[in-house]
C-alpha atoms as a PDB file:
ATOM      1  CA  UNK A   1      15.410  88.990 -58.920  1.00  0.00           C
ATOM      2  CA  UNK A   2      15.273  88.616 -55.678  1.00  0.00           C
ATOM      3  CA  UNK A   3      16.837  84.921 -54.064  1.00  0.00           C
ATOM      4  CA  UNK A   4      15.199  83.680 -50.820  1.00  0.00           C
ATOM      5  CA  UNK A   5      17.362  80.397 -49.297  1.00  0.00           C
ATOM      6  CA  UNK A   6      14.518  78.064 -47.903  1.00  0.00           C
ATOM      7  CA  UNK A   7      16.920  75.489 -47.123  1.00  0.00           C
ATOM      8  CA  UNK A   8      17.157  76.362 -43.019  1.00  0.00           C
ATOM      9  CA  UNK A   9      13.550  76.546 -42.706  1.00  0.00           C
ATOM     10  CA  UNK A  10      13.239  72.797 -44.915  1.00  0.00           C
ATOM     11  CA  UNK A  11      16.132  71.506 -42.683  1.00  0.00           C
ATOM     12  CA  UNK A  12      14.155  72.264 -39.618  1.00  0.00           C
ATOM     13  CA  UNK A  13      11.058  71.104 -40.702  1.00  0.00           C
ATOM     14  CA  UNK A  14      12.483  67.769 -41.771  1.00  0.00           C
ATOM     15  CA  UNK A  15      14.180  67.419 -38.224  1.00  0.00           C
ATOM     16  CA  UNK A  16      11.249  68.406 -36.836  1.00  0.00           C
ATOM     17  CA  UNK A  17       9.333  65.606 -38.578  1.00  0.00           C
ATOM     18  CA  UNK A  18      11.950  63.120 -38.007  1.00  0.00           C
ATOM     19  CA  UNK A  19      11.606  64.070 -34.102  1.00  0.00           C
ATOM     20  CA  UNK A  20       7.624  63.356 -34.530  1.00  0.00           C
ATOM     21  CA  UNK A  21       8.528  60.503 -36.432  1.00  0.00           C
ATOM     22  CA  UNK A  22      11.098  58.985 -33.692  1.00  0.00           C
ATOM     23  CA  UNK A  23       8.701  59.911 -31.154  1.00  0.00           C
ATOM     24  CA  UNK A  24       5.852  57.963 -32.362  1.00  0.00           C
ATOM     25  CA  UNK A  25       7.910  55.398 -32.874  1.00  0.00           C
ATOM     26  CA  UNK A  26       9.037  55.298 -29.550  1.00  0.00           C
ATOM     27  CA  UNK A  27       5.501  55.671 -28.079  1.00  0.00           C
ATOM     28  CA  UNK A  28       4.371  52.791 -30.263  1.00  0.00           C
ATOM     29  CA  UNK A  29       7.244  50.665 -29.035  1.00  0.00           C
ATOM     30  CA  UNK A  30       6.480  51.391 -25.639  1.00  0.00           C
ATOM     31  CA  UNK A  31       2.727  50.770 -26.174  1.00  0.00           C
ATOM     32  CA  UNK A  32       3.564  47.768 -27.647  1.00  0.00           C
ATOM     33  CA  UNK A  33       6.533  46.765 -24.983  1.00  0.00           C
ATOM     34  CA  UNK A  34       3.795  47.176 -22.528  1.00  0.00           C
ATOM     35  CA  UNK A  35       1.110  45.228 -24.502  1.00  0.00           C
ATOM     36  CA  UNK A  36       3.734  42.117 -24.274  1.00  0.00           C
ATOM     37  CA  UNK A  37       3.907  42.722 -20.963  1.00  0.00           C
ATOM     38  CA  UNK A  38       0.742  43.030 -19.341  1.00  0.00           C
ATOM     39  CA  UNK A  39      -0.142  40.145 -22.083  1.00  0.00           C
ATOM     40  CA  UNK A  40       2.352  37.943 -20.776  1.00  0.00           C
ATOM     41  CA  UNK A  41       1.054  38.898 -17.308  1.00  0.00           C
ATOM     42  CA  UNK A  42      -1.949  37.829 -17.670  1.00  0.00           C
ATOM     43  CA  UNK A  43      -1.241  34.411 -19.441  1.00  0.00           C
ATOM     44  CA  UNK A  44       1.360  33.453 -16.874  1.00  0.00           C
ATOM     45  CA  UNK A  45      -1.991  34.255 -14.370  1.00  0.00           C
ATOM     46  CA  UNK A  46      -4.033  31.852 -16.369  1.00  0.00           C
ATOM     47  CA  UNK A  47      -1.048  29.169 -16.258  1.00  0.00           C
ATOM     48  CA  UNK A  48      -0.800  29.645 -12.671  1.00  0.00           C
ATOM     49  CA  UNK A  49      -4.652  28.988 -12.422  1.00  0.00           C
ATOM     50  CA  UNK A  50      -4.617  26.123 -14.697  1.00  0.00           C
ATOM     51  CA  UNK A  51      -1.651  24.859 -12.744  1.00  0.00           C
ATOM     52  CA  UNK A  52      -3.535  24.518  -9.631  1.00  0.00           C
ATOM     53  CA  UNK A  53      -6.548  23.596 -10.997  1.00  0.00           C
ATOM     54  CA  UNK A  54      -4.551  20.555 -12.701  1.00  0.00           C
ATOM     55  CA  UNK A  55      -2.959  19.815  -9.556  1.00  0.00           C
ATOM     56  CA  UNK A  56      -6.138  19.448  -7.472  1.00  0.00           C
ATOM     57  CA  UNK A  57      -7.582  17.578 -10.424  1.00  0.00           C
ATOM     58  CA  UNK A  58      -4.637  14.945  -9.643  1.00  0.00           C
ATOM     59  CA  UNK A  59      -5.207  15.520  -5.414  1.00  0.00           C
ATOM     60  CA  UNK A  60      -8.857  14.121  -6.262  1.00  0.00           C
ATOM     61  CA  UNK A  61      -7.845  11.315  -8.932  1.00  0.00           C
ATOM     62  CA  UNK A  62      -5.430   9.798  -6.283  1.00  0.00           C
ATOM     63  CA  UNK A  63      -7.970   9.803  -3.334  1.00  0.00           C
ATOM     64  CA  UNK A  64     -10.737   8.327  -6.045  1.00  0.00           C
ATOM     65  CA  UNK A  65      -7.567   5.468  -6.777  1.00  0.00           C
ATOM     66  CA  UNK A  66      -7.536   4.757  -3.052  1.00  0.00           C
ATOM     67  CA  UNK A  67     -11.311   4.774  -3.016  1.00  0.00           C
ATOM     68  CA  UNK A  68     -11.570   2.504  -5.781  1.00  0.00           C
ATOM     69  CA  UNK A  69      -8.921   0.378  -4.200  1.00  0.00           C
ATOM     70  CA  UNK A  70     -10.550   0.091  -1.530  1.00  0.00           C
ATOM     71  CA  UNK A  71     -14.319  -1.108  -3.393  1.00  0.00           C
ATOM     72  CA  UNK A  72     -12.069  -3.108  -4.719  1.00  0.00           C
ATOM     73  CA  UNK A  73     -10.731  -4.714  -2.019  1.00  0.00           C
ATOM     74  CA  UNK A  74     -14.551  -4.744  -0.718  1.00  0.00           C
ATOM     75  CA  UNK A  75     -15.436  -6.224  -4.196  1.00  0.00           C
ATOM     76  CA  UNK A  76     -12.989  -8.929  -3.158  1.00  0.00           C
ATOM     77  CA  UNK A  77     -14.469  -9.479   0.631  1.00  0.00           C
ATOM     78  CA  UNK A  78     -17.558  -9.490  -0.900  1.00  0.00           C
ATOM     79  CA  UNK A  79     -16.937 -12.371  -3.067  1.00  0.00           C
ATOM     80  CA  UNK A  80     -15.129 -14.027  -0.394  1.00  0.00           C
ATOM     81  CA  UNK A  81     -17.999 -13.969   1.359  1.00  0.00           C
ATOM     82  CA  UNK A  82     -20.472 -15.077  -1.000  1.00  0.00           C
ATOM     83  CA  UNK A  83     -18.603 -18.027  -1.840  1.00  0.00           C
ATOM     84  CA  UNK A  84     -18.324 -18.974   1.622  1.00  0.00           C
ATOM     85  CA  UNK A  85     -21.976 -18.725   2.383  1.00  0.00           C
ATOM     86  CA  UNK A  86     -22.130 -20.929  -0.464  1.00  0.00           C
ATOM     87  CA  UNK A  87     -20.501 -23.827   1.298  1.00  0.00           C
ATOM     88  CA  UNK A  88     -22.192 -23.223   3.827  1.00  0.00           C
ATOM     89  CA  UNK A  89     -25.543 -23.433   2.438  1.00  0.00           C
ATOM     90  CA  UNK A  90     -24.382 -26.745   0.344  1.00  0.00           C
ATOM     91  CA  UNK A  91     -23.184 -28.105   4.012  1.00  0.00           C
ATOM     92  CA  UNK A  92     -26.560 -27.464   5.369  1.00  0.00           C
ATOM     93  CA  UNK A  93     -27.979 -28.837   2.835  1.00  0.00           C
ATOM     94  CA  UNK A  94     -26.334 -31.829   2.913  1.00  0.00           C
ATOM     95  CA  UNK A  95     -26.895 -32.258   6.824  1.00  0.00           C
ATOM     96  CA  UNK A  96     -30.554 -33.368   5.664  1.00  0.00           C
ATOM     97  CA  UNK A  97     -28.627 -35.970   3.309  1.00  0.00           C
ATOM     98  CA  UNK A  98     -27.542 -38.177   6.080  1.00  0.00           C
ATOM     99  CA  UNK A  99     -30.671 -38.511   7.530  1.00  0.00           C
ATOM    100  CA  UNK A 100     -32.695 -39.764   4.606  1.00  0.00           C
ATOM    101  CA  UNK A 101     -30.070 -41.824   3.654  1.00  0.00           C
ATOM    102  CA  UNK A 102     -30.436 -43.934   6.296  1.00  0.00           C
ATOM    103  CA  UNK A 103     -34.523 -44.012   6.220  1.00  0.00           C
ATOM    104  CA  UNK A 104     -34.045 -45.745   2.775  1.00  0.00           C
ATOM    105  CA  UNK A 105     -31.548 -47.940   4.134  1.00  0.00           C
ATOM    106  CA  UNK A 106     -33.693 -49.060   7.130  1.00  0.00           C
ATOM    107  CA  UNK A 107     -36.305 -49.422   4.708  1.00  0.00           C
ATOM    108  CA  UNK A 108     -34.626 -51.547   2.296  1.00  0.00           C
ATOM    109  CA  UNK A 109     -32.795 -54.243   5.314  1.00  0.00           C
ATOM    110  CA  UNK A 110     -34.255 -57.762   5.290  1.00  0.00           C
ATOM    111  CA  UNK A 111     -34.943 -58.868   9.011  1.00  0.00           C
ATOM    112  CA  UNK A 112     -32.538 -60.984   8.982  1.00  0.00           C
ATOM    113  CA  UNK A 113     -29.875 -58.914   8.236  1.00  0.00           C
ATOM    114  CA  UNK A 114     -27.438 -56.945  10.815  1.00  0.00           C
ATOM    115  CA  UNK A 115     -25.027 -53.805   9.661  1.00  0.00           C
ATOM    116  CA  UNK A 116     -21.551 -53.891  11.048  1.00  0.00           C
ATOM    117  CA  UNK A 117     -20.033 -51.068   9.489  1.00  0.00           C
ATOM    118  CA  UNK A 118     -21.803 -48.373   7.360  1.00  0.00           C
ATOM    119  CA  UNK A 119     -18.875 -45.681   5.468  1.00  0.00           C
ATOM    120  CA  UNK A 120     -20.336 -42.826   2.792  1.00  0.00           C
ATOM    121  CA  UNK A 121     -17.494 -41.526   1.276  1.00  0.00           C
ATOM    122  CA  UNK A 122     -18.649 -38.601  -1.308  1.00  0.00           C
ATOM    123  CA  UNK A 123     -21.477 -40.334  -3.352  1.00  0.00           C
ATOM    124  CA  UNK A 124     -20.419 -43.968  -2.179  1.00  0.00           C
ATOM    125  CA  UNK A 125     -22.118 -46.071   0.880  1.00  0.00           C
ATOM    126  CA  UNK A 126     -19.725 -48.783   1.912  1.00  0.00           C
ATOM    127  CA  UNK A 127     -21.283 -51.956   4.204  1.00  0.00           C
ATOM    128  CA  UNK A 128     -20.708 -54.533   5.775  1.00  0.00           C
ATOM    129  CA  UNK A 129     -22.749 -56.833   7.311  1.00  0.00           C
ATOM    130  CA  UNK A 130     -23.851 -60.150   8.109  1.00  0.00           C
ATOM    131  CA  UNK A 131     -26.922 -62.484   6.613  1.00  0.00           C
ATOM    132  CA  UNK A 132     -28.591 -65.545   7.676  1.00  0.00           C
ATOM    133  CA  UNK A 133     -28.259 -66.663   4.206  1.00  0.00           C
ATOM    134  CA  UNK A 134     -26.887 -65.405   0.354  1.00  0.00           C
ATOM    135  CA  UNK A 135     -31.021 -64.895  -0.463  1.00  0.00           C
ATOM    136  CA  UNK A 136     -30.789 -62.374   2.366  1.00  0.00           C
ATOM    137  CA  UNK A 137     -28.274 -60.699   0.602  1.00  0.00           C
ATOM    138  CA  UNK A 138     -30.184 -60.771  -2.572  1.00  0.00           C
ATOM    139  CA  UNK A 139     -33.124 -59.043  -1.424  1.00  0.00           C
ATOM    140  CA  UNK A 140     -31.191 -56.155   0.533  1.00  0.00           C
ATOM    141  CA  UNK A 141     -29.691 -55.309  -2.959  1.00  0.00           C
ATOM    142  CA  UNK A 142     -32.903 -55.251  -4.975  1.00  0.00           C
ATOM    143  CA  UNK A 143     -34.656 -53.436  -2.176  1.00  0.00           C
ATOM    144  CA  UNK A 144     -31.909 -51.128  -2.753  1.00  0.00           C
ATOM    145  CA  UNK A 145     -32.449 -50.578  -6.483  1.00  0.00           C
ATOM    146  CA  UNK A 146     -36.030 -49.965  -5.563  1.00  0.00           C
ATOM    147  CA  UNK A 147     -35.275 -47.309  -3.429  1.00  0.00           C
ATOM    148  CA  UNK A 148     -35.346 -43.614  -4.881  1.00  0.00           C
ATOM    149  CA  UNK A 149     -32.137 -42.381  -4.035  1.00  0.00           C
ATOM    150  CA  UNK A 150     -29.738 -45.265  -3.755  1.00  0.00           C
ATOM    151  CA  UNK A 151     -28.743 -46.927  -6.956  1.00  0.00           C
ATOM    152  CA  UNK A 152     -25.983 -49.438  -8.303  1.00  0.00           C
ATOM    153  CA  UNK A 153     -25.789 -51.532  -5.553  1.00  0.00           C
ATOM    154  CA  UNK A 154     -22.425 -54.013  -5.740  1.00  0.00           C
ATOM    155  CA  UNK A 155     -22.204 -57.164  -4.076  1.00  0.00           C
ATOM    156  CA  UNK A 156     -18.260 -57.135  -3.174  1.00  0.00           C
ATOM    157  CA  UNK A 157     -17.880 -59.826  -1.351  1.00  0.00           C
ATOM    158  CA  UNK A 158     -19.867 -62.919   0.665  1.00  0.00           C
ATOM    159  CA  UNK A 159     -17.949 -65.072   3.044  1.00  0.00           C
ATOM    160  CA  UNK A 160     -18.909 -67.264   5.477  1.00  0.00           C
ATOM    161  CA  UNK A 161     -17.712 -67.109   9.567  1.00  0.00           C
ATOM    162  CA  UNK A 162     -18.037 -69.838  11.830  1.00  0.00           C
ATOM    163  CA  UNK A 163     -20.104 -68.677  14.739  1.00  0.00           C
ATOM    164  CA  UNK A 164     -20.505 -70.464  18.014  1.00  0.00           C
ATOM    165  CA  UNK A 165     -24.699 -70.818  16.720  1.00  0.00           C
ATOM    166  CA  UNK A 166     -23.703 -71.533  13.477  1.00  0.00           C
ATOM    167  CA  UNK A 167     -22.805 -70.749   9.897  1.00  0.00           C
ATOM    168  CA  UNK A 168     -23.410 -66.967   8.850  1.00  0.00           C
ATOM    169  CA  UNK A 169     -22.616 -65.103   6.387  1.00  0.00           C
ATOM    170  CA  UNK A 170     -20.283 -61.928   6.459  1.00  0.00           C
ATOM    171  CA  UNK A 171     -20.729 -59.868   3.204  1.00  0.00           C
ATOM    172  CA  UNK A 172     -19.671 -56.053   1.869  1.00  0.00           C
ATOM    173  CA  UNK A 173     -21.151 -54.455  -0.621  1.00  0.00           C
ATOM    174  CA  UNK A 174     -21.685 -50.754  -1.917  1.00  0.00           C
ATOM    175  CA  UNK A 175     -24.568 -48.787  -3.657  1.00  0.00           C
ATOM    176  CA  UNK A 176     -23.979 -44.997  -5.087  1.00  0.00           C
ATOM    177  CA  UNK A 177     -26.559 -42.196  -3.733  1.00  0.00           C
ATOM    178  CA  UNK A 178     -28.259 -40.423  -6.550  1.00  0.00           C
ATOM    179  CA  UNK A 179     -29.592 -36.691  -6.302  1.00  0.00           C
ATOM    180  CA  UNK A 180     -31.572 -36.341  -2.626  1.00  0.00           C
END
């Protein structure tokens, strides 16, 4: 019988394998090592373009705030402005009041009655005056209540003053002025 030894040409073989083994290994690992890296290239690409994109996202937000401050601040002026034409309209308005006021109150005198003093504060009409006589007095008032826009006339006071022609009477009174 004839004996053959295999075990040289086995050994070989096996370190032979083991070198293809290692050497895919290593390949892999590299593939892979270089995977990871050109992965992690390219995300920290896409963070860098996100980065920039969020910062000139914020760039716009803060010149919108200062825009939107600014409408505000118009928003503001414009009310401002409203209101005051308001008071001015309501002034003009009330220039008119004046005026008819006193065309009901020359309408509603007696002859015989003179105005001294005539004083409107807010929806009040002070007077004073003086009358030939208390009945003069009397019909001033109700000519008053007749009249459309005064009401509540108030006899305050009657007195009577010693004149060089006479006796005459100094009186005050007050009446409200309704809606003109």
């Amino acid at each position: 019988m004839i004996h053959m030894n295999l075990l040289p040409w086995r050994s070989v073989l096996k370190k032979r394998r083991k070198k293809q083994n290692i050497t895919t290994i290593l390949g892999v690992v590299g593939f892979a090592g270089c995977l990871v890296v050109f992965v992690t290239l390219g995300l920290g690409i896409n963070i860098a373009k996100e980065k920039s994109a969020v910062q000139y996202l914020n760039k716009k937000i803060s010149s919108l705030d200062k825009h939107l401050l600014e409408i505000e601040g118009l928003e503001i002026k414009k009310i401002e402005l409203i209101a005051k034409i308001n008071v001015l309209q309501k002034l003009q308005i009330r220039r008119a009041d004046t005026a008819k006021i006193f065309d009901e109150l020359v309408a509603a005198i007696p002859t015989d009655i003179t105005l001294l003093n005539v004083r409107r504060t807010s929806e009040r009409v002070a007077i004073t005056g003086f009358a030939n006589s208390n009945s003069d007095v009397s019909q001033f008032m109700k000519n008053i209540e007749r009249s459309v826009i005064l009401n509540n006339a108030r006899l305050l006071e009657i007195e009577q003053k010693t004149l060089d022609s006479g006796v005459i009477n100094q009186f005050y009174m007050d009446f409200e002025v309704g809606s003109i």
